[in-house]
Protein backbone atom coordinates (compact mmCIF):
# COMPACT_ATOMS: atom_id res chain seq x y z
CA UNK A 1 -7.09 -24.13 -38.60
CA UNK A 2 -4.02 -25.77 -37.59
CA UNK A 3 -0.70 -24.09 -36.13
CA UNK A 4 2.34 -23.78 -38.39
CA UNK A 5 3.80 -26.39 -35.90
CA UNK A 6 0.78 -29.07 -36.42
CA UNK A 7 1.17 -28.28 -39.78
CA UNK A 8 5.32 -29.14 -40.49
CA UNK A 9 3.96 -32.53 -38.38
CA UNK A 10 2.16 -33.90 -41.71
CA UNK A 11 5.59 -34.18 -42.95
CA UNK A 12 6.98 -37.17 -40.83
CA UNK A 13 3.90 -38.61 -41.31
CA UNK A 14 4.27 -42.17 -43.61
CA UNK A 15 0.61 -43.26 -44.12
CA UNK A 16 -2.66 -41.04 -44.77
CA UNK A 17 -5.47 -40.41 -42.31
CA UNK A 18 -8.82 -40.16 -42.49
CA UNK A 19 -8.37 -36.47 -41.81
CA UNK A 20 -5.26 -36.02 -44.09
CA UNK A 21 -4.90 -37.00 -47.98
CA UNK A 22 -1.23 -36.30 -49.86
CA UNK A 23 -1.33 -35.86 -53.36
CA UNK A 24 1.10 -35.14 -56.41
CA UNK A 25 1.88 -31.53 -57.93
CA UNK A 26 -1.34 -30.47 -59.46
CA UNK A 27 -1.89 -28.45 -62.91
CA UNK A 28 -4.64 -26.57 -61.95
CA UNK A 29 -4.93 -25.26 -65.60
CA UNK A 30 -6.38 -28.01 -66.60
CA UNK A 31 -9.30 -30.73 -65.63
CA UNK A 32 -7.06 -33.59 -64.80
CA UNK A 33 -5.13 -31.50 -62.36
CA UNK A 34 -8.41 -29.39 -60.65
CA UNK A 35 -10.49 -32.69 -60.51
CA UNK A 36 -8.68 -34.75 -57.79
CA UNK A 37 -7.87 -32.00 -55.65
CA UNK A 38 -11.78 -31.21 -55.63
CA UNK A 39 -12.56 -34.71 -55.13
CA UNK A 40 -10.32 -34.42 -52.26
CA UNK A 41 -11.68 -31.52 -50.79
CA UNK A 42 -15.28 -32.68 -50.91
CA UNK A 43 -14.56 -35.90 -49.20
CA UNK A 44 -12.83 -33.87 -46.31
CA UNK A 45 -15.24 -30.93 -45.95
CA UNK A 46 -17.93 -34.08 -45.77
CA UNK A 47 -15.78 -35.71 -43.03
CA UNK A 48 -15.77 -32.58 -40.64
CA UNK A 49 -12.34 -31.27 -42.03
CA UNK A 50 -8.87 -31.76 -42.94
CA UNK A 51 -5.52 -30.89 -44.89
CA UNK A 52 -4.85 -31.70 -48.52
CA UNK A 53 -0.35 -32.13 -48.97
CA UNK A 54 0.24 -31.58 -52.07
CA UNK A 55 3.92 -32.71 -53.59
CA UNK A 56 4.16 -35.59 -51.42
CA UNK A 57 3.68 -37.99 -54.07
CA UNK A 58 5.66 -38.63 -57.61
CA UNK A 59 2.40 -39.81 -58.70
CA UNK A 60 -1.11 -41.56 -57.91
CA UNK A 61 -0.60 -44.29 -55.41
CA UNK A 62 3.10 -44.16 -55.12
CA UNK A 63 5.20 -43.85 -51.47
CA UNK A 64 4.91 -40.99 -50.10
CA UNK A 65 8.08 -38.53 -50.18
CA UNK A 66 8.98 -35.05 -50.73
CA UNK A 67 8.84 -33.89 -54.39
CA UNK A 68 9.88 -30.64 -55.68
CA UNK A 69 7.28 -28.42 -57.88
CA UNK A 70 7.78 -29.27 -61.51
CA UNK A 71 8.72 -25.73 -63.32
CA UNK A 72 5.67 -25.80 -65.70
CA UNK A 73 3.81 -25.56 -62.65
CA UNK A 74 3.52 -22.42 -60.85
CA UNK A 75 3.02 -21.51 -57.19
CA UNK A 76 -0.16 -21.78 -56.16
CA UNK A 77 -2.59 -19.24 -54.69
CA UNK A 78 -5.35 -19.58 -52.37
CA UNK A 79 -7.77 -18.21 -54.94
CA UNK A 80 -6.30 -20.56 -57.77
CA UNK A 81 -7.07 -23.45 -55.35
CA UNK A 82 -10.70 -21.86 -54.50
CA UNK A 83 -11.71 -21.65 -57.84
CA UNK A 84 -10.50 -25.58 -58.88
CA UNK A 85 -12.35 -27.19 -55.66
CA UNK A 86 -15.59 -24.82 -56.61
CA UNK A 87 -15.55 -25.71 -60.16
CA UNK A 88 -17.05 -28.83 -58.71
CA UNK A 89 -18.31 -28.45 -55.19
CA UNK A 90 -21.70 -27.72 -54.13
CA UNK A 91 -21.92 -25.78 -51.80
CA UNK A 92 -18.95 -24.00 -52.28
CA UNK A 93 -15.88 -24.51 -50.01
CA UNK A 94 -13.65 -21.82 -48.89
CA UNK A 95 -10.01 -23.60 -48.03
CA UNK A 96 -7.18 -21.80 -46.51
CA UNK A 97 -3.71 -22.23 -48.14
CA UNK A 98 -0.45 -22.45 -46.90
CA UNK A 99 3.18 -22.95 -47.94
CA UNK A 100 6.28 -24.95 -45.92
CA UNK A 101 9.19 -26.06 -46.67
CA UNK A 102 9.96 -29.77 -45.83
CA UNK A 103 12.47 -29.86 -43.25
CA UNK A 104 14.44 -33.04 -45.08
CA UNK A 105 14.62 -32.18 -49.13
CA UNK A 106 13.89 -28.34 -48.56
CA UNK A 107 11.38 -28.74 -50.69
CA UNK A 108 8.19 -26.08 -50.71
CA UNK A 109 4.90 -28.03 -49.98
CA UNK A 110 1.66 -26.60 -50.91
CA UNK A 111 -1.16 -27.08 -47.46
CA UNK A 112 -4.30 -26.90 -48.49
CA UNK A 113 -6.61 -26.80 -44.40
CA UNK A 114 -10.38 -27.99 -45.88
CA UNK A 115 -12.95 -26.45 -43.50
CA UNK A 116 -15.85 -28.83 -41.63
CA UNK A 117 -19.35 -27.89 -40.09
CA UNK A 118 -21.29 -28.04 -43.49
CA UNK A 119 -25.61 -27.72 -43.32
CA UNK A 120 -25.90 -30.15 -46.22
CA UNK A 121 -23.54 -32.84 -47.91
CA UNK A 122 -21.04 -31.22 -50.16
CA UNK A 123 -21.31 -33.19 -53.80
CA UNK A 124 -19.82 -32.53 -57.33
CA UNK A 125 -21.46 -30.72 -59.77
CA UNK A 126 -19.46 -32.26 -62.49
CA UNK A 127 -17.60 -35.19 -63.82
CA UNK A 128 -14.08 -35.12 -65.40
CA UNK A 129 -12.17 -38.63 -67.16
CA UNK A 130 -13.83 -41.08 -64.44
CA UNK A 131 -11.90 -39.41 -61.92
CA UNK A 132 -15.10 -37.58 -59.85
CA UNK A 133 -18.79 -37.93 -61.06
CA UNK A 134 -21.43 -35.61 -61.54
CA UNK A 135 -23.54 -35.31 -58.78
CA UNK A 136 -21.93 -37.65 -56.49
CA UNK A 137 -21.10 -37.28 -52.72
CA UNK A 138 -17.97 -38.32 -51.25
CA UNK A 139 -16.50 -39.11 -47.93
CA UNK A 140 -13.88 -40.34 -46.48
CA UNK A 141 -13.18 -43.81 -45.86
CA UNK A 142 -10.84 -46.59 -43.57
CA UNK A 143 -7.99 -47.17 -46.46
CA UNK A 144 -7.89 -43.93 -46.30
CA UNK A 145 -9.57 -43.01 -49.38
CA UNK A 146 -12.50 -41.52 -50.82
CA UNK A 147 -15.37 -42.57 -52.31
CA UNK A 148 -19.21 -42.24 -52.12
CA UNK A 149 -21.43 -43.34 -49.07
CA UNK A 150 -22.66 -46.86 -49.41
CA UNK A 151 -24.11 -48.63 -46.63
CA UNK A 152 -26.63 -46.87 -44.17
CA UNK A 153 -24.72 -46.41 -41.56
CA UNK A 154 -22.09 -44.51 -43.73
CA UNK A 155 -24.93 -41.89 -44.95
CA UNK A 156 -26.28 -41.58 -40.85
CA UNK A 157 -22.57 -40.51 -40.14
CA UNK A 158 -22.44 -38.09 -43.05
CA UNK A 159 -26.41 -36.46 -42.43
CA UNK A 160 -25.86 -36.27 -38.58
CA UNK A 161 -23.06 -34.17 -38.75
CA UNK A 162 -24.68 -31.79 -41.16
CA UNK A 163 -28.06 -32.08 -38.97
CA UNK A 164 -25.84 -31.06 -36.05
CA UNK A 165 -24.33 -28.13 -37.59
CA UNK A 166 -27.61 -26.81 -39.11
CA UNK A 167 -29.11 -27.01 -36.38
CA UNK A 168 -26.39 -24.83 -34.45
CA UNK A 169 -26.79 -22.30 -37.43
CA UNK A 170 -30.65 -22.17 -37.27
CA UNK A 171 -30.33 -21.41 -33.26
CA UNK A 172 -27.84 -18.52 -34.19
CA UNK A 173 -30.05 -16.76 -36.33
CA UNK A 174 -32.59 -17.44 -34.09
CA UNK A 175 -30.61 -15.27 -31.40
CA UNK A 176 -30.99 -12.60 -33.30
CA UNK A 177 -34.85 -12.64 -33.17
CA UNK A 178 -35.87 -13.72 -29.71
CA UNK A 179 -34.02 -11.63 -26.87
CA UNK A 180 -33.19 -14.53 -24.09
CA UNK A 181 -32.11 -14.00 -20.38
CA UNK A 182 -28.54 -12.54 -19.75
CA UNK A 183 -25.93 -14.80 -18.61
CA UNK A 184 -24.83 -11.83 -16.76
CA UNK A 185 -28.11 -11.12 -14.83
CA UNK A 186 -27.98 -12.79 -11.75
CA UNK A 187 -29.68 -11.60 -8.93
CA UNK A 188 -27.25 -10.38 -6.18
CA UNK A 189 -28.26 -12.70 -3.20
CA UNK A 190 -27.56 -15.51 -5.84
CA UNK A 191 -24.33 -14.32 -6.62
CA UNK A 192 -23.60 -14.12 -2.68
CA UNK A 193 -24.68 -17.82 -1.72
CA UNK A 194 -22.42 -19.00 -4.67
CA UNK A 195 -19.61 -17.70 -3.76
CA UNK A 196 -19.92 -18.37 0.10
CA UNK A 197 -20.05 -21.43 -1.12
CA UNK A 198 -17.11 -21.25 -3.74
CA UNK A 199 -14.91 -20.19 -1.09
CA UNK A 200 -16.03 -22.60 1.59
CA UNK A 201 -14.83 -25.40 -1.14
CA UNK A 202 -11.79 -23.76 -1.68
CA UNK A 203 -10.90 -23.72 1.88
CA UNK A 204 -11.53 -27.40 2.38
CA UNK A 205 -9.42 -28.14 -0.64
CA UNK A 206 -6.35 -26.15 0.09
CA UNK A 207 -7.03 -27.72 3.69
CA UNK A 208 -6.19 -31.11 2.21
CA UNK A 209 -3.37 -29.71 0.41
CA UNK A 210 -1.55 -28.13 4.07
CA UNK A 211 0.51 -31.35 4.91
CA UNK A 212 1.74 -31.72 1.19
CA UNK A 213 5.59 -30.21 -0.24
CA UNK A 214 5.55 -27.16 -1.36
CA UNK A 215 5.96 -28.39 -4.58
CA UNK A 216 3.64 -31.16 -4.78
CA UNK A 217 1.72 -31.55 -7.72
CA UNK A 218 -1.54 -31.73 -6.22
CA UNK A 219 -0.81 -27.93 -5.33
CA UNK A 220 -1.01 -27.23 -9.23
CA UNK A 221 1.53 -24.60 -8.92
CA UNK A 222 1.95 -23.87 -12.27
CA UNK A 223 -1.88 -22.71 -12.37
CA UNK A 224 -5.90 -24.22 -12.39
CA UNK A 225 -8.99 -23.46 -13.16
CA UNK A 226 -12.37 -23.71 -10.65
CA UNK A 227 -16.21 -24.15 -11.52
CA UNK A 228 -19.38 -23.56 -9.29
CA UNK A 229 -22.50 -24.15 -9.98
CA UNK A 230 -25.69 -23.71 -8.54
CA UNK A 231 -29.25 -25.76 -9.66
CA UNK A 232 -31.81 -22.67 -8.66
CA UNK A 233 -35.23 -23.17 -7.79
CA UNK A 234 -35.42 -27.13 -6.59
CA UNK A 235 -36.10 -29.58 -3.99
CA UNK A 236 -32.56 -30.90 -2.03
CA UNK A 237 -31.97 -34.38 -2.73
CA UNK A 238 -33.30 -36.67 -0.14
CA UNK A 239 -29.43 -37.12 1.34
CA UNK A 240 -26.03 -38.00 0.42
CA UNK A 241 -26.86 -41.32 -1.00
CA UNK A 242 -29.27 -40.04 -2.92
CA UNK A 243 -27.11 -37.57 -4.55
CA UNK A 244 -24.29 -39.91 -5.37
CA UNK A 245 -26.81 -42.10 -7.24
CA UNK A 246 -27.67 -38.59 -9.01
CA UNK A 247 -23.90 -38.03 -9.80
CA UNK A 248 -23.54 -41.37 -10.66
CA UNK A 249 -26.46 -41.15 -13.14
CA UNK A 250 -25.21 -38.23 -14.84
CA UNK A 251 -21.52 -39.44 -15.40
CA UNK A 252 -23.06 -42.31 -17.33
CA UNK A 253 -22.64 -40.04 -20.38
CA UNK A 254 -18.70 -39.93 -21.30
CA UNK A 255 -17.45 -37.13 -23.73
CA UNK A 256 -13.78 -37.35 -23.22
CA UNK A 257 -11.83 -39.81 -21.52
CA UNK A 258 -11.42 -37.56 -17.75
CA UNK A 259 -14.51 -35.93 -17.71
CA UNK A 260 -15.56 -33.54 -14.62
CA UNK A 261 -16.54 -34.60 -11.26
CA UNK A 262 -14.57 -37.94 -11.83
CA UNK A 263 -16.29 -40.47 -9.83
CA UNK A 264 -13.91 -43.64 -8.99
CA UNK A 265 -15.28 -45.93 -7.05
CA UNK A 266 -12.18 -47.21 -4.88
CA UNK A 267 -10.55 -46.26 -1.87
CA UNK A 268 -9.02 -43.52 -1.57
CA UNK A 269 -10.17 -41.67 -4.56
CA UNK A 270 -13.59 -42.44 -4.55
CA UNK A 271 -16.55 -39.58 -3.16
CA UNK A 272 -16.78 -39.60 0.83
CA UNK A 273 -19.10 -37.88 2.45
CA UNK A 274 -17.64 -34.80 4.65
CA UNK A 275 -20.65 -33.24 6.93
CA UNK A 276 -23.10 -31.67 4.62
CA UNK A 277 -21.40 -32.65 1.20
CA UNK A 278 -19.72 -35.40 -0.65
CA UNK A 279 -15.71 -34.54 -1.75
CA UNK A 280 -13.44 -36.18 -3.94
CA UNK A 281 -9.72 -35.65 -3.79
CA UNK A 282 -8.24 -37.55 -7.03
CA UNK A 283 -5.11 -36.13 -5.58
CA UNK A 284 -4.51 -38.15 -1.86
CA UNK A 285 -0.44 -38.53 -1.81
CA UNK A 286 -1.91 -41.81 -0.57
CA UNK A 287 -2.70 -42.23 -4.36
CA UNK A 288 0.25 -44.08 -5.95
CA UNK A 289 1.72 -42.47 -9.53
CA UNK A 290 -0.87 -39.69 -9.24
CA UNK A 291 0.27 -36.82 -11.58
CA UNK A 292 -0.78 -32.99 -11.41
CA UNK A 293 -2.96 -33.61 -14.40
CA UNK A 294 -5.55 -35.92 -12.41
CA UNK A 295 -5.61 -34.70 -8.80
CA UNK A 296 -8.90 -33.11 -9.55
CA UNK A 297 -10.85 -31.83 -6.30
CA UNK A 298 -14.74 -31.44 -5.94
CA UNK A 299 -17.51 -31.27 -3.77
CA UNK A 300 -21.58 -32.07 -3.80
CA UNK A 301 -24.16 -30.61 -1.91
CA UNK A 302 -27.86 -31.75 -1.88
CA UNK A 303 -29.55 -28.57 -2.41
CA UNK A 304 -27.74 -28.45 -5.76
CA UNK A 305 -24.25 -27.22 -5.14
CA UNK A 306 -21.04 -28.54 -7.08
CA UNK A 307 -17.41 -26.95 -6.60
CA UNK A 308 -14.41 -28.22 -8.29
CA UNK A 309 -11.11 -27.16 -8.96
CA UNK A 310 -9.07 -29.10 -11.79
CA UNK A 311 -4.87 -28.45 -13.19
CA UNK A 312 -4.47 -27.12 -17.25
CA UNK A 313 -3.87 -29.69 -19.61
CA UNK A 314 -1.91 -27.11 -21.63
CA UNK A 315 0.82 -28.34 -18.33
CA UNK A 316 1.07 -31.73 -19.07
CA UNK A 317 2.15 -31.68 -23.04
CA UNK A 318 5.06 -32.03 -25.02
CA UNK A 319 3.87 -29.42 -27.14
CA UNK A 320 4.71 -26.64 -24.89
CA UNK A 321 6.37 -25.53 -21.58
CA UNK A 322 4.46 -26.61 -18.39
CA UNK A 323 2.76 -22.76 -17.04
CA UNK A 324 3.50 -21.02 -20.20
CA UNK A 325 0.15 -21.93 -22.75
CA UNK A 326 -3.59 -22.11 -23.04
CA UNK A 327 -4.94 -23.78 -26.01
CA UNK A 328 -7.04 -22.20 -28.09
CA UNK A 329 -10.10 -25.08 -27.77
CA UNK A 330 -9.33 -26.41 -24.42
CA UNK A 331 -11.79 -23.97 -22.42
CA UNK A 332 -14.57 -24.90 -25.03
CA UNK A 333 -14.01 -28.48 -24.32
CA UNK A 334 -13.27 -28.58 -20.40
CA UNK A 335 -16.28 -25.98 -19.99
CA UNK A 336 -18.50 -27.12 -22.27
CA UNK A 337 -18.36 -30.92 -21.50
CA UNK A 338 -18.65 -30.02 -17.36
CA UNK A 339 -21.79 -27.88 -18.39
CA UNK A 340 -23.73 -30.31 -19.99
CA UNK A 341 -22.84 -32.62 -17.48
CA UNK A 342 -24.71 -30.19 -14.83
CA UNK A 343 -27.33 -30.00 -17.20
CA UNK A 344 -27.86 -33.76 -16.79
CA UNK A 345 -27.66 -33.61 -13.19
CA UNK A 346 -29.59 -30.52 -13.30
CA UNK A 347 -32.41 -33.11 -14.85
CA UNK A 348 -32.81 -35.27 -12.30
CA UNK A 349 -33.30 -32.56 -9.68
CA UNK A 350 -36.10 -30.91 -11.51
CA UNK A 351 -37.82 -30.48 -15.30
CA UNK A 352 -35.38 -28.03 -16.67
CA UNK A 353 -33.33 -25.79 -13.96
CA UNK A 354 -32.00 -22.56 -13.89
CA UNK A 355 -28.40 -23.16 -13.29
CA UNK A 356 -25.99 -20.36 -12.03
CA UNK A 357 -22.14 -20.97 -13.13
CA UNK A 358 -19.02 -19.18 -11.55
CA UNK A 359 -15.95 -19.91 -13.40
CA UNK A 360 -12.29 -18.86 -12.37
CA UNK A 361 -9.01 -19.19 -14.24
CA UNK A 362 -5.92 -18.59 -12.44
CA UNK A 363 -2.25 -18.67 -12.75
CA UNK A 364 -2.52 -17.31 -16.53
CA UNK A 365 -0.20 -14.18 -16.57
CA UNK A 366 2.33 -14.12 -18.41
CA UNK A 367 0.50 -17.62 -20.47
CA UNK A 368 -0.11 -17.46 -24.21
CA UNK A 369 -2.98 -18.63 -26.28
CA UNK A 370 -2.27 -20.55 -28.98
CA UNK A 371 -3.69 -24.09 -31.12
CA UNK A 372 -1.63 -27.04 -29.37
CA UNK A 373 -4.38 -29.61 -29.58
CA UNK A 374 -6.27 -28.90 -32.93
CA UNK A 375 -5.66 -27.85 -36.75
CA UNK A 376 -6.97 -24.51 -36.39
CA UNK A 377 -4.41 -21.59 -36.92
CA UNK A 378 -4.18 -17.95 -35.21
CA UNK A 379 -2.13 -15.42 -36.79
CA UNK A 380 0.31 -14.44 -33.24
CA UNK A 381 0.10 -16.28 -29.96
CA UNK A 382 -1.86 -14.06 -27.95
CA UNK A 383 -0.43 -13.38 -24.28
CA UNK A 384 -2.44 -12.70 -21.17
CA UNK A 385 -1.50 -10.15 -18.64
CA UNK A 386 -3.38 -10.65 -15.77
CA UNK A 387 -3.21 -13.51 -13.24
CA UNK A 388 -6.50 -14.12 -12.69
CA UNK A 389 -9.95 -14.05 -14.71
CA UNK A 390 -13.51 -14.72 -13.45
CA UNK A 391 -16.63 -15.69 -15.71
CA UNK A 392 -20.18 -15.68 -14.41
CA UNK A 393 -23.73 -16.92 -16.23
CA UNK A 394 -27.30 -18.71 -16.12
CA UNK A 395 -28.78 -20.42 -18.06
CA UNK A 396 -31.67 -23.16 -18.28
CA UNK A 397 -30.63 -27.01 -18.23
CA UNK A 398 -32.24 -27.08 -21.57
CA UNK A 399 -30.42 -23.87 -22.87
CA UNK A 400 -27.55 -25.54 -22.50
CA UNK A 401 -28.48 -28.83 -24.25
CA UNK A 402 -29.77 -27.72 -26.96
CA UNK A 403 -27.79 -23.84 -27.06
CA UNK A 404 -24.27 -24.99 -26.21
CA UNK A 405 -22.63 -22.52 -28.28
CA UNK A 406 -24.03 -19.44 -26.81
CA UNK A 407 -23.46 -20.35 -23.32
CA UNK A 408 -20.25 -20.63 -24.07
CA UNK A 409 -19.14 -17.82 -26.30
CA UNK A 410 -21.17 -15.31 -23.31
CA UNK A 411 -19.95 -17.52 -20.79
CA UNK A 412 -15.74 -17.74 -21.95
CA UNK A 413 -15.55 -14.14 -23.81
CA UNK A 414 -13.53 -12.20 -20.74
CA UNK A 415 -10.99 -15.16 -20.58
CA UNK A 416 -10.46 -14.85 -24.67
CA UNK A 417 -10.34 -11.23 -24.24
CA UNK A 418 -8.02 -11.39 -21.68
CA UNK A 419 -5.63 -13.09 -24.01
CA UNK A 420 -5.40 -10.09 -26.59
CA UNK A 421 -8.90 -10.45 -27.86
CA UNK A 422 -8.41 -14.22 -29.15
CA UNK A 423 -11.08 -15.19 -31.62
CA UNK A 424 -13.96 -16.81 -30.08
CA UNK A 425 -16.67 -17.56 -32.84
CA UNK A 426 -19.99 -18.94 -32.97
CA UNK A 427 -18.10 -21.70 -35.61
CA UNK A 428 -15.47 -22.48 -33.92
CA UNK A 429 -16.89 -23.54 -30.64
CA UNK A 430 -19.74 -25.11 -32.68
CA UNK A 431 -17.50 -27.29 -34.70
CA UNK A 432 -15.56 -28.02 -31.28
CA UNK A 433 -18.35 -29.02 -29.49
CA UNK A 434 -19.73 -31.30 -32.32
CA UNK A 435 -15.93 -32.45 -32.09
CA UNK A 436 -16.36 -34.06 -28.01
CA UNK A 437 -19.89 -34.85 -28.86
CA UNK A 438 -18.97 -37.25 -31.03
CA UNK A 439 -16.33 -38.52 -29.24
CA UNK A 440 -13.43 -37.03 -31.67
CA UNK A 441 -10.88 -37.17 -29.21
């Protein structure tokens, strides 16, 4: 859900998205008042999610503007709202509800936040006056508006995201049947040759960093975050070469736009080799209008080893003072999309791997958790007071793949606890991960 903040931004908006749909002050008391908002609704809930504004419009298709609530309507409630989308949805959609004032007229504005990851298309039970129809499904459309699926391609959008979500909530039932390996049993002498070789990476990147200002970006001063990873159990790639045509291979798949282990293929940013391994330094002063968000370090080893050590994003936004947040999506993304990428490269090293993960935050006390990036909503920001936390795991290449979600909620659960026991649910990182799966970025 989104923060009050994302929220108060849907008023200087001046057209509708795909994702956002303003409407007129509703009678819910009667058909012609319940109908469009459920119409609405469904169309959202079938698009992965969204807010309804309602009072934003005099009437159907007029400008967009702030309207006051006509007296013989009265303030809405979340369960009055419930009960007019579920008079015609099927399934049934729980929406959250909630009330701002516009900053410009003063105006109270009624938010209705429409929920995504449904199993199965949402449609109407009923018709009312032309406005919805009985049994129909609706999504939403370029315009925006909504109307039923039409063309193929149209229903493959609509049944792959439900296919995707069931099939995250038939694997979490399925966890609670078939007892699978701890993330946190690693065997001791695996632990030990991951971290010697953790800290041997570290040393060569703050190594690069000795000649640099104090207060160079490439430092990240502010705070950073490092993964290692170790592919268990397979034969060392033939050399360097061959391993950078193994990195290469796996960074063919692109989930957000500056994925992990960034490989660019120029001087002096592109991979090197150094002895035994291949490093990248995004961040070589050498490297004109470099910024602290891209001066990402990493290193490659043939017998599976990866290292690398990358700045927050939360530091590089206008939505909140650089060294002072951490979203509350941004770990599920940034972890999630660098696991699956060792996955891939896991692939080419063997059938399906064992991989060993070390993940360290740092820089974080004093940092709060709260939802810059996305529409999702938490109560209080939630404030860390420790500088430092470390996450460790294992997991199968295919575990991964196909079991996202519960690598990461194991995986990321002492950095979310660390942060006053911020939510971290099943949902959540399932509808975040179908999110950068799909490219919604």
């Amino acid at each position: 859900m989104a923060t009050i903040e994302d929220l108060k931004q849907l008023f200087q908006l001046q057209n509708e998205t795909l994702a956002t749909e303003f409407k007129s002050w509703l009678d819910l008391a009667v058909p012609a008042g319940r109908a469009p908002l459920a119409k609405a609704a469904i169309a959202l809930a079938n698009h992965g999610g969204g807010t309804i504004v309602i009072g934003m419009r005099e009437a159907i298709n007029t400008p967009i503007g702030s309207y006051p609530r006509p007296a013989q309507i009265g303030r809405y409630t979340a369960d009055a709202i419930n009960a007019a989308i579920n008079k015609y949805a099927d399934p049934h959609i729980h929406c959250d509800l909630v009330h701002l004032t516009h900053p410009a007229s003063g105006n109270e504005h009624a938010i209705v936040i429409v929920p995504g990851g449904q199993i199965v298309p949402v449609m109407a039970t009923k018709g009312t006056d032309g406005e919805i129809l009985a049994q129909k499904v609706y999504i939403r459309k370029p315009g925006p508006k909504s109307e039923e699926p039409f063309t193929a391609e149209e229903w493959r959008t609509l049944l792959d995201r439900c296919v995707r979500a069931n099939k995250d909530s038939l694997l979490e039932a399925i966890r609670g049947i078939v007892q699978g390996r701890s993330l946190d049993s690693l065997a001791r002498e695996q632990i030990d040759e991951l971290l010697k070789f953790t800290d041997d990476s570290r040393d060569s990147w703050k190594m690069r960093l000795v000649p640099l200002p104090k207060d160079d970006p490439a430092r990240f001063p502010l705070g950073h975050y490092e993964q290692s990873f170790q592919i268990l159990g397979v034969e060392p790639a033939s050399g360097l070469r061959s391993l950078l045509e193994n990195l290469r291979k796996a960074s063919e798949v692109r989930l957000t736009g500056w994925g992990p282990f960034v490989l660019l293929e120029r001087k002096p940013i592109g991979p090197v080799p150094v002895g035994e391994v291949i490093e990248t330094w995004v961040g070589t002063p050498s490297e004109k209008a470099r910024d602290g968000r891209h001066c990402d370090f990493w290193r490659a080893r043939p017998d599976g080893f990866l290292y690398e050590v990358r700045s927050y994003d939360e530091d590089f936004t206008e939505k909140a003072e650089p060294g002072t947040s951490i979203d509350l999506t941004m770990p599920v993304w940034r972890i999630g999309e660098t696991l699956l990428y060792v996955a891939r490269l896991a692939r080419l090293f063997g059938e399906d791997p064992e991989i060993s993960v070390r993940i360290q935050y740092d820089g974080l006390k004093g940092r709060r958790m709260s939802a810059l990036f996305d529409w999702r909503y938490l109560s209080y920001e939630r404030e860390c007071f420790v500088d430092t936390v470390k996450m460790q795991g294992q997991a199968r290449a295919s575990v991964i793949e196909d079991n996202l979600a519960e690598v990461l909620v194991s995986l990321l659960r002492p950095l979310y606890d660390a942060f006053d026991f911020a939510p971290l649910s099943p949902t959540m990182v399932s509808e975040e991960i179908a999110k950068f799966r799909n490219n919604r970025y």
